[in-house]
N, C-alpha and C. Protein backbone atom coordinates (compact mmCIF):
# COMPACT_ATOMS: atom_id res chain seq x y z
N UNK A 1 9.78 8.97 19.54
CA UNK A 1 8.54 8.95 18.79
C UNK A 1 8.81 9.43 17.36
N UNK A 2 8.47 9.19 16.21
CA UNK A 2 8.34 9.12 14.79
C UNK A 2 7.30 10.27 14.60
N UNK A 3 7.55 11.43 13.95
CA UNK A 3 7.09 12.18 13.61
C UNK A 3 6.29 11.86 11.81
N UNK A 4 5.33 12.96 11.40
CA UNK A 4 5.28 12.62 9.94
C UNK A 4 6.65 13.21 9.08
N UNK A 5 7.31 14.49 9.79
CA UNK A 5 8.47 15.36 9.38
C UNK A 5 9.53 13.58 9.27
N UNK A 6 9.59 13.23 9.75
CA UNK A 6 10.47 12.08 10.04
C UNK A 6 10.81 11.44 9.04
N UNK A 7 9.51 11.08 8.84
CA UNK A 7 9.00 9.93 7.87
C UNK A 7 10.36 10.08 6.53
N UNK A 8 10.64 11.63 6.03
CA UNK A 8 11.03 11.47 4.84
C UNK A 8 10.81 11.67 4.09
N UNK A 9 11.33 12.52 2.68
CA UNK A 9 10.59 13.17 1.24
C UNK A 9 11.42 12.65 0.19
N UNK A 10 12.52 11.76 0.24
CA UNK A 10 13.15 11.36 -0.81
C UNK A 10 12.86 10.14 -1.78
N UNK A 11 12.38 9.87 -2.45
CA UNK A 11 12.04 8.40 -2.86
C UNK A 11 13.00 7.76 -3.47
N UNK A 12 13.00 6.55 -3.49
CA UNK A 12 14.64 5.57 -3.83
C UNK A 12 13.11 4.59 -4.62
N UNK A 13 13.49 4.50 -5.86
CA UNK A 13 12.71 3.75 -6.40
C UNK A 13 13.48 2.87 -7.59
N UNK A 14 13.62 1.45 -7.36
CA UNK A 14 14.88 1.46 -8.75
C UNK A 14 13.89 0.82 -9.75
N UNK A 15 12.52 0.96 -10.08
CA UNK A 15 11.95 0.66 -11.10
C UNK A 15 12.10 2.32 -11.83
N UNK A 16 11.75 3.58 -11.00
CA UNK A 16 11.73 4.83 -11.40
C UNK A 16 13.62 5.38 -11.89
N UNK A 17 14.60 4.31 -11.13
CA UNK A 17 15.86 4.76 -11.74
C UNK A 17 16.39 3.73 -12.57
N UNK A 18 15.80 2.75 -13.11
CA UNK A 18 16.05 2.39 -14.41
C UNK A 18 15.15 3.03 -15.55
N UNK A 19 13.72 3.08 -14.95
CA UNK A 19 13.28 3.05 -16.58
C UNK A 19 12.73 4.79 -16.92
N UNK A 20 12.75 5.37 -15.55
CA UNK A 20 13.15 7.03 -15.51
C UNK A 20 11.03 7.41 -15.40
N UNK A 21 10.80 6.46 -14.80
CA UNK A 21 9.05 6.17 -15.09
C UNK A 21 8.92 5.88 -13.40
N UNK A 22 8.08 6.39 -12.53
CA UNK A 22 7.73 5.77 -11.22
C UNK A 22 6.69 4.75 -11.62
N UNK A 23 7.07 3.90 -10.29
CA UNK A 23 6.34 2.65 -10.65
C UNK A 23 4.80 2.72 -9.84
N UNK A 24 4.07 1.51 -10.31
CA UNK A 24 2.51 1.38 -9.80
C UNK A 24 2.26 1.39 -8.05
N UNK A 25 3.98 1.57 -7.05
CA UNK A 25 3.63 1.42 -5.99
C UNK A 25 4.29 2.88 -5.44
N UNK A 26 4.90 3.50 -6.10
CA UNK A 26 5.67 4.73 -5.83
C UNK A 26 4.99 5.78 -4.86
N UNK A 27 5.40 5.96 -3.72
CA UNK A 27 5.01 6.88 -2.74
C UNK A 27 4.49 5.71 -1.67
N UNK A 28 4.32 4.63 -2.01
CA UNK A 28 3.21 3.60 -0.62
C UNK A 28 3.96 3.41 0.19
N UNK A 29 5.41 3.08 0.36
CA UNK A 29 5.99 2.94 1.43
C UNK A 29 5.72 4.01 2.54
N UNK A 30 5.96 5.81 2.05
CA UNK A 30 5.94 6.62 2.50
C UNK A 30 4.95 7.36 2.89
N UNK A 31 3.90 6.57 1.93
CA UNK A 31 2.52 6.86 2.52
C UNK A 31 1.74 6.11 3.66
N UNK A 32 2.63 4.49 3.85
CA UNK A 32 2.46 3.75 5.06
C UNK A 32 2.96 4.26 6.26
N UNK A 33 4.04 4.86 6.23
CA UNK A 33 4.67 5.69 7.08
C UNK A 33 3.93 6.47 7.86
N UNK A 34 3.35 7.44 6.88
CA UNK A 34 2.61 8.75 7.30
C UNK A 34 1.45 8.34 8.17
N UNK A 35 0.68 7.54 7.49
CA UNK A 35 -0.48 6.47 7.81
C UNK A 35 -0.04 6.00 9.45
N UNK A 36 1.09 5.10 9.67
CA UNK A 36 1.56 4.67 10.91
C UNK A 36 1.76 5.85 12.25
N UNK A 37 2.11 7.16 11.61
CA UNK A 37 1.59 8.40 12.42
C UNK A 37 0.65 9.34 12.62
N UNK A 38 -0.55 8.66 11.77
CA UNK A 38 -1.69 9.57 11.74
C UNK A 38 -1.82 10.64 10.88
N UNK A 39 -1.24 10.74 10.00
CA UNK A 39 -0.52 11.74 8.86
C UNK A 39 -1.83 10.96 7.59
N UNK A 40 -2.99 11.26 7.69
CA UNK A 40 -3.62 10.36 6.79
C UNK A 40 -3.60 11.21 5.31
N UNK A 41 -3.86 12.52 5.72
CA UNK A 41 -3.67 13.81 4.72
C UNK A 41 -2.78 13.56 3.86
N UNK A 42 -0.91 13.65 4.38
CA UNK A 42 -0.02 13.49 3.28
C UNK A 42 -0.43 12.12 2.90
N UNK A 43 -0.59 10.47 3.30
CA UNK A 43 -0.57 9.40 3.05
C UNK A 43 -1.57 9.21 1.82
N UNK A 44 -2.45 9.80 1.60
CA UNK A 44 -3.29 9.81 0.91
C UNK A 44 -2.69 10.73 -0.63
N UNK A 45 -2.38 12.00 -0.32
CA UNK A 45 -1.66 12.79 -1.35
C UNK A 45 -0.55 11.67 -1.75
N UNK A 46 0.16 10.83 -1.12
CA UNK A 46 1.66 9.84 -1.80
C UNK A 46 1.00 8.65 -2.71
N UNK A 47 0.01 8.43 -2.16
CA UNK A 47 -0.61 6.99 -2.56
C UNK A 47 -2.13 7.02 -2.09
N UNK A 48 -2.74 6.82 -2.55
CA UNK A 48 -4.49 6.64 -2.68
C UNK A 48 -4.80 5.53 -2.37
N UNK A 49 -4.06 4.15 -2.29
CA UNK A 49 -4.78 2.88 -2.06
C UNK A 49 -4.01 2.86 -0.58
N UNK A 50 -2.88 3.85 0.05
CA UNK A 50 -2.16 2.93 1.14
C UNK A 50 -3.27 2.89 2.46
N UNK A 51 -4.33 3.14 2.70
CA UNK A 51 -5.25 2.79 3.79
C UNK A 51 -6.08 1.30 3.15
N UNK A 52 -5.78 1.00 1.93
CA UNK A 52 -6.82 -0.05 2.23
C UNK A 52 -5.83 -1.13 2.20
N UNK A 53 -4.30 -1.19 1.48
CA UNK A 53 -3.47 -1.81 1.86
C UNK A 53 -2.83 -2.23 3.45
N UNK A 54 -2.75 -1.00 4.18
CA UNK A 54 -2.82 -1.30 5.32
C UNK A 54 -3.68 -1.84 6.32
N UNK A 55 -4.95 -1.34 5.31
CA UNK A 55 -6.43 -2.63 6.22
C UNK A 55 -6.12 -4.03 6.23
N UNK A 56 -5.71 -4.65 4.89
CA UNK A 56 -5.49 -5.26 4.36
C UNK A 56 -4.50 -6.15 5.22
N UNK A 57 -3.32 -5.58 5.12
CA UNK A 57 -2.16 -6.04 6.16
C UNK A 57 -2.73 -6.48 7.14
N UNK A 58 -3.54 -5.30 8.37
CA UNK A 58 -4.03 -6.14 9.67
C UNK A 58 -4.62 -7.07 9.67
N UNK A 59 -5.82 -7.15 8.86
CA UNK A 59 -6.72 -8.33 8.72
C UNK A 59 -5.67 -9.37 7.97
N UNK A 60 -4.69 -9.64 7.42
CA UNK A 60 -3.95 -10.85 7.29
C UNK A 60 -3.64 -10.91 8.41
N UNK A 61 -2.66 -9.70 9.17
CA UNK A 61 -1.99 -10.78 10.25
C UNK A 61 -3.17 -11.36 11.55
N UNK A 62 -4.20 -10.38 11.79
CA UNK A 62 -5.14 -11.07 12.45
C UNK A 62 -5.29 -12.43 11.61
N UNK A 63 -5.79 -12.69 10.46
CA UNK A 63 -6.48 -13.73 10.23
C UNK A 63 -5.24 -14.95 10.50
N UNK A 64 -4.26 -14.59 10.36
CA UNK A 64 -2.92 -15.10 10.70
C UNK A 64 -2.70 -15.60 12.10
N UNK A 65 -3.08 -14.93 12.81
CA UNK A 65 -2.88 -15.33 14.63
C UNK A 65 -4.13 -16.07 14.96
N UNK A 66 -5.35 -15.68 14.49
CA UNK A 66 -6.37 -16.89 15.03
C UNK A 66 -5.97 -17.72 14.53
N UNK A 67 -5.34 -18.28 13.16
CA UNK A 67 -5.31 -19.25 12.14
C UNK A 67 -4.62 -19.73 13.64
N UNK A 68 -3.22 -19.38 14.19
CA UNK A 68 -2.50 -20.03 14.83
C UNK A 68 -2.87 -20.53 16.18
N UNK A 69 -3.94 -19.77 16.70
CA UNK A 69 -4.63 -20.08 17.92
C UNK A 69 -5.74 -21.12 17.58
N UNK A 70 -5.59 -21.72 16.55
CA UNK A 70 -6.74 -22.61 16.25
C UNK A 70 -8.20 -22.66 15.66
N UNK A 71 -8.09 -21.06 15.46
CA UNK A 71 -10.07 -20.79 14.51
C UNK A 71 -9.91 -21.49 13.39
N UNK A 72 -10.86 -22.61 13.56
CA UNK A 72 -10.67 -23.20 11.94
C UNK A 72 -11.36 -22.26 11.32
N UNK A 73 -12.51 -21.23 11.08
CA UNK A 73 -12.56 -20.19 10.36
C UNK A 73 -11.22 -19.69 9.69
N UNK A 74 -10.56 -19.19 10.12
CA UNK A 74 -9.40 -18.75 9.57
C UNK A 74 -8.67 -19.15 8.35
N UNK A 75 -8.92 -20.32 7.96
CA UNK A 75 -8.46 -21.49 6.82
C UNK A 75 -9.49 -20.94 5.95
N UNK A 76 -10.51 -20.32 5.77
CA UNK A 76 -11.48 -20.53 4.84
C UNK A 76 -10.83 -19.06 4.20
N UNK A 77 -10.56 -18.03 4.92
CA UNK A 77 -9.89 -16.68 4.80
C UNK A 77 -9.34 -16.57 3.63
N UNK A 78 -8.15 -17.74 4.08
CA UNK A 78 -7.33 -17.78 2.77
C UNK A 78 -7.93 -18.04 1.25
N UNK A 79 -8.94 -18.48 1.13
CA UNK A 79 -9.88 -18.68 -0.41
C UNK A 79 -9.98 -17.46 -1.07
N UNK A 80 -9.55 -16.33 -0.09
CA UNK A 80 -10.14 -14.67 -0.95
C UNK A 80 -8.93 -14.25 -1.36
N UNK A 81 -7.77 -14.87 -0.35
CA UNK A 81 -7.13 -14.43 -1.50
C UNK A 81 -6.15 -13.67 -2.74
N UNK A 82 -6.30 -15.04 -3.09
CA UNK A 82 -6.48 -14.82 -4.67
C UNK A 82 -6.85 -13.77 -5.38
N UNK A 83 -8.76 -13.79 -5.45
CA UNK A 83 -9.42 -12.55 -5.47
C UNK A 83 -8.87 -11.19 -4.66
N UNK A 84 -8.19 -11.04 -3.35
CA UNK A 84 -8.10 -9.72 -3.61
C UNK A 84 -6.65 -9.19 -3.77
N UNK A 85 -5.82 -10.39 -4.40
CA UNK A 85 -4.45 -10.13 -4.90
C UNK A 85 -5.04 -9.27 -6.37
N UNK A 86 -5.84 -9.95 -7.42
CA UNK A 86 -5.90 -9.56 -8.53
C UNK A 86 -6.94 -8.46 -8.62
N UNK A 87 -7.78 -8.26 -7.36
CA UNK A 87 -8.51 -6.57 -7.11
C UNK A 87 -7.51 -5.64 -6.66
N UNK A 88 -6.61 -5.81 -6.08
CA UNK A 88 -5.28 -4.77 -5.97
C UNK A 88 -4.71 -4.92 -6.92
N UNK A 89 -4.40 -5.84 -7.53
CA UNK A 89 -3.28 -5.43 -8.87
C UNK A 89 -3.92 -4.54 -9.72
N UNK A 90 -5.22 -4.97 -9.92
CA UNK A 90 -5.94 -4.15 -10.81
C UNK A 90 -5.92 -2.73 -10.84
N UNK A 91 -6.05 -2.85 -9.36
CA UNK A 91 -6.91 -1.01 -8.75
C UNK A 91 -5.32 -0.69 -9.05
N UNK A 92 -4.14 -1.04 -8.99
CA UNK A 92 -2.77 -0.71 -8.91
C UNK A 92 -2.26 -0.02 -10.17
N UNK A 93 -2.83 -0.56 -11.33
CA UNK A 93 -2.49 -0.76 -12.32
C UNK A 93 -3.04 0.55 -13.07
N UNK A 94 -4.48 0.75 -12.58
CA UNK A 94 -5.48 1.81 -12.91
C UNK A 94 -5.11 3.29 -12.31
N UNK A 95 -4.51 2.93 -11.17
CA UNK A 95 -3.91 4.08 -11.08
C UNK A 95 -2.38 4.71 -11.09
N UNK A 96 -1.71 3.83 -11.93
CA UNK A 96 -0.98 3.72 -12.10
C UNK A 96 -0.93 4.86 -13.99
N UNK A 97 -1.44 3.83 -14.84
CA UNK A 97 -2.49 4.19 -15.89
C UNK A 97 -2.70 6.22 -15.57
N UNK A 98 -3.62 6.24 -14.67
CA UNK A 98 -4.05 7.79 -14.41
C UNK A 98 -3.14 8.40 -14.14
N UNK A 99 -2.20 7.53 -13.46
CA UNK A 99 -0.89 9.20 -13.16
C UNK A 99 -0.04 9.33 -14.23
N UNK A 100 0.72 7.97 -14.98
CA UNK A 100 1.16 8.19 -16.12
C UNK A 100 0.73 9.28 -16.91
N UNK A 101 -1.08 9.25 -16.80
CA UNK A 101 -1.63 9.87 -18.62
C UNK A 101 -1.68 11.34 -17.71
N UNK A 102 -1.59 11.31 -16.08
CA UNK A 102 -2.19 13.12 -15.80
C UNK A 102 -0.52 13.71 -15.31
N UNK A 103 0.31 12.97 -14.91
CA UNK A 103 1.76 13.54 -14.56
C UNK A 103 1.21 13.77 -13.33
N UNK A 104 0.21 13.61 -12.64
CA UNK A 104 0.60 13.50 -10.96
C UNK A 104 1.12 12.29 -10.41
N UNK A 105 2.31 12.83 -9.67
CA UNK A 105 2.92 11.63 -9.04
C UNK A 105 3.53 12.34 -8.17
N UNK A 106 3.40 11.63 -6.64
CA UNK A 106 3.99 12.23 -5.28
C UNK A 106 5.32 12.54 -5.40
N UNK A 107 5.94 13.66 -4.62
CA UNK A 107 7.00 13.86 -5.15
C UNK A 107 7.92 13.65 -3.66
């Protein structure tokens, strides 16, 4: 069993070891992690969007397996998106933006 201790405190980031700057996704891996053990506390302190990213994830691959079981609903799914590629980039970007200008960034 996978503990949150498990999970890991080191970050390997090679946008943060070239340009010496963490990047707009820095801590989400490790905050998916935490998230995958119920660790919502730290997951949230690493990264702030990784619960809706991970919503996100299930409802693709659900919308993904009916698609394959035949819901023609499922085809229409895909129209959003678009839209919520460029509502995450955004929200990504914004907080990305805030940690730059406040120096919090998961460590």
């Amino acid at each position: 069993m996978v503990t949150a201790a498990a999970v890991g405190s080191a970050p390997w980031c090679p946008f943060r070891r070239l340009l010496g700057i963490p990047c707009a996704g820095c801590g989400m891996t490790r905050a998916l992690a935490h998230l995958a053990v119920g660790d919502w506390r730290s997951a949230l302190a690493l990264h702030p969007l990784a619960p809706l990213v991970a919503a996100e994830l299930v409802l693709a691959w659900m919308a993904a397996g009916l698609e394959a079981l035949g819901w023609r609903s499922a085809a229409r799914l895909r129209s959003w998106v678009p839209a919520i590629v460029v509502a995450d980039g955004a929200l990504l970007v914004a907080l990305w933006a805030g940690r730059l200008a406040s120096g919090a960034w998961p460590r």
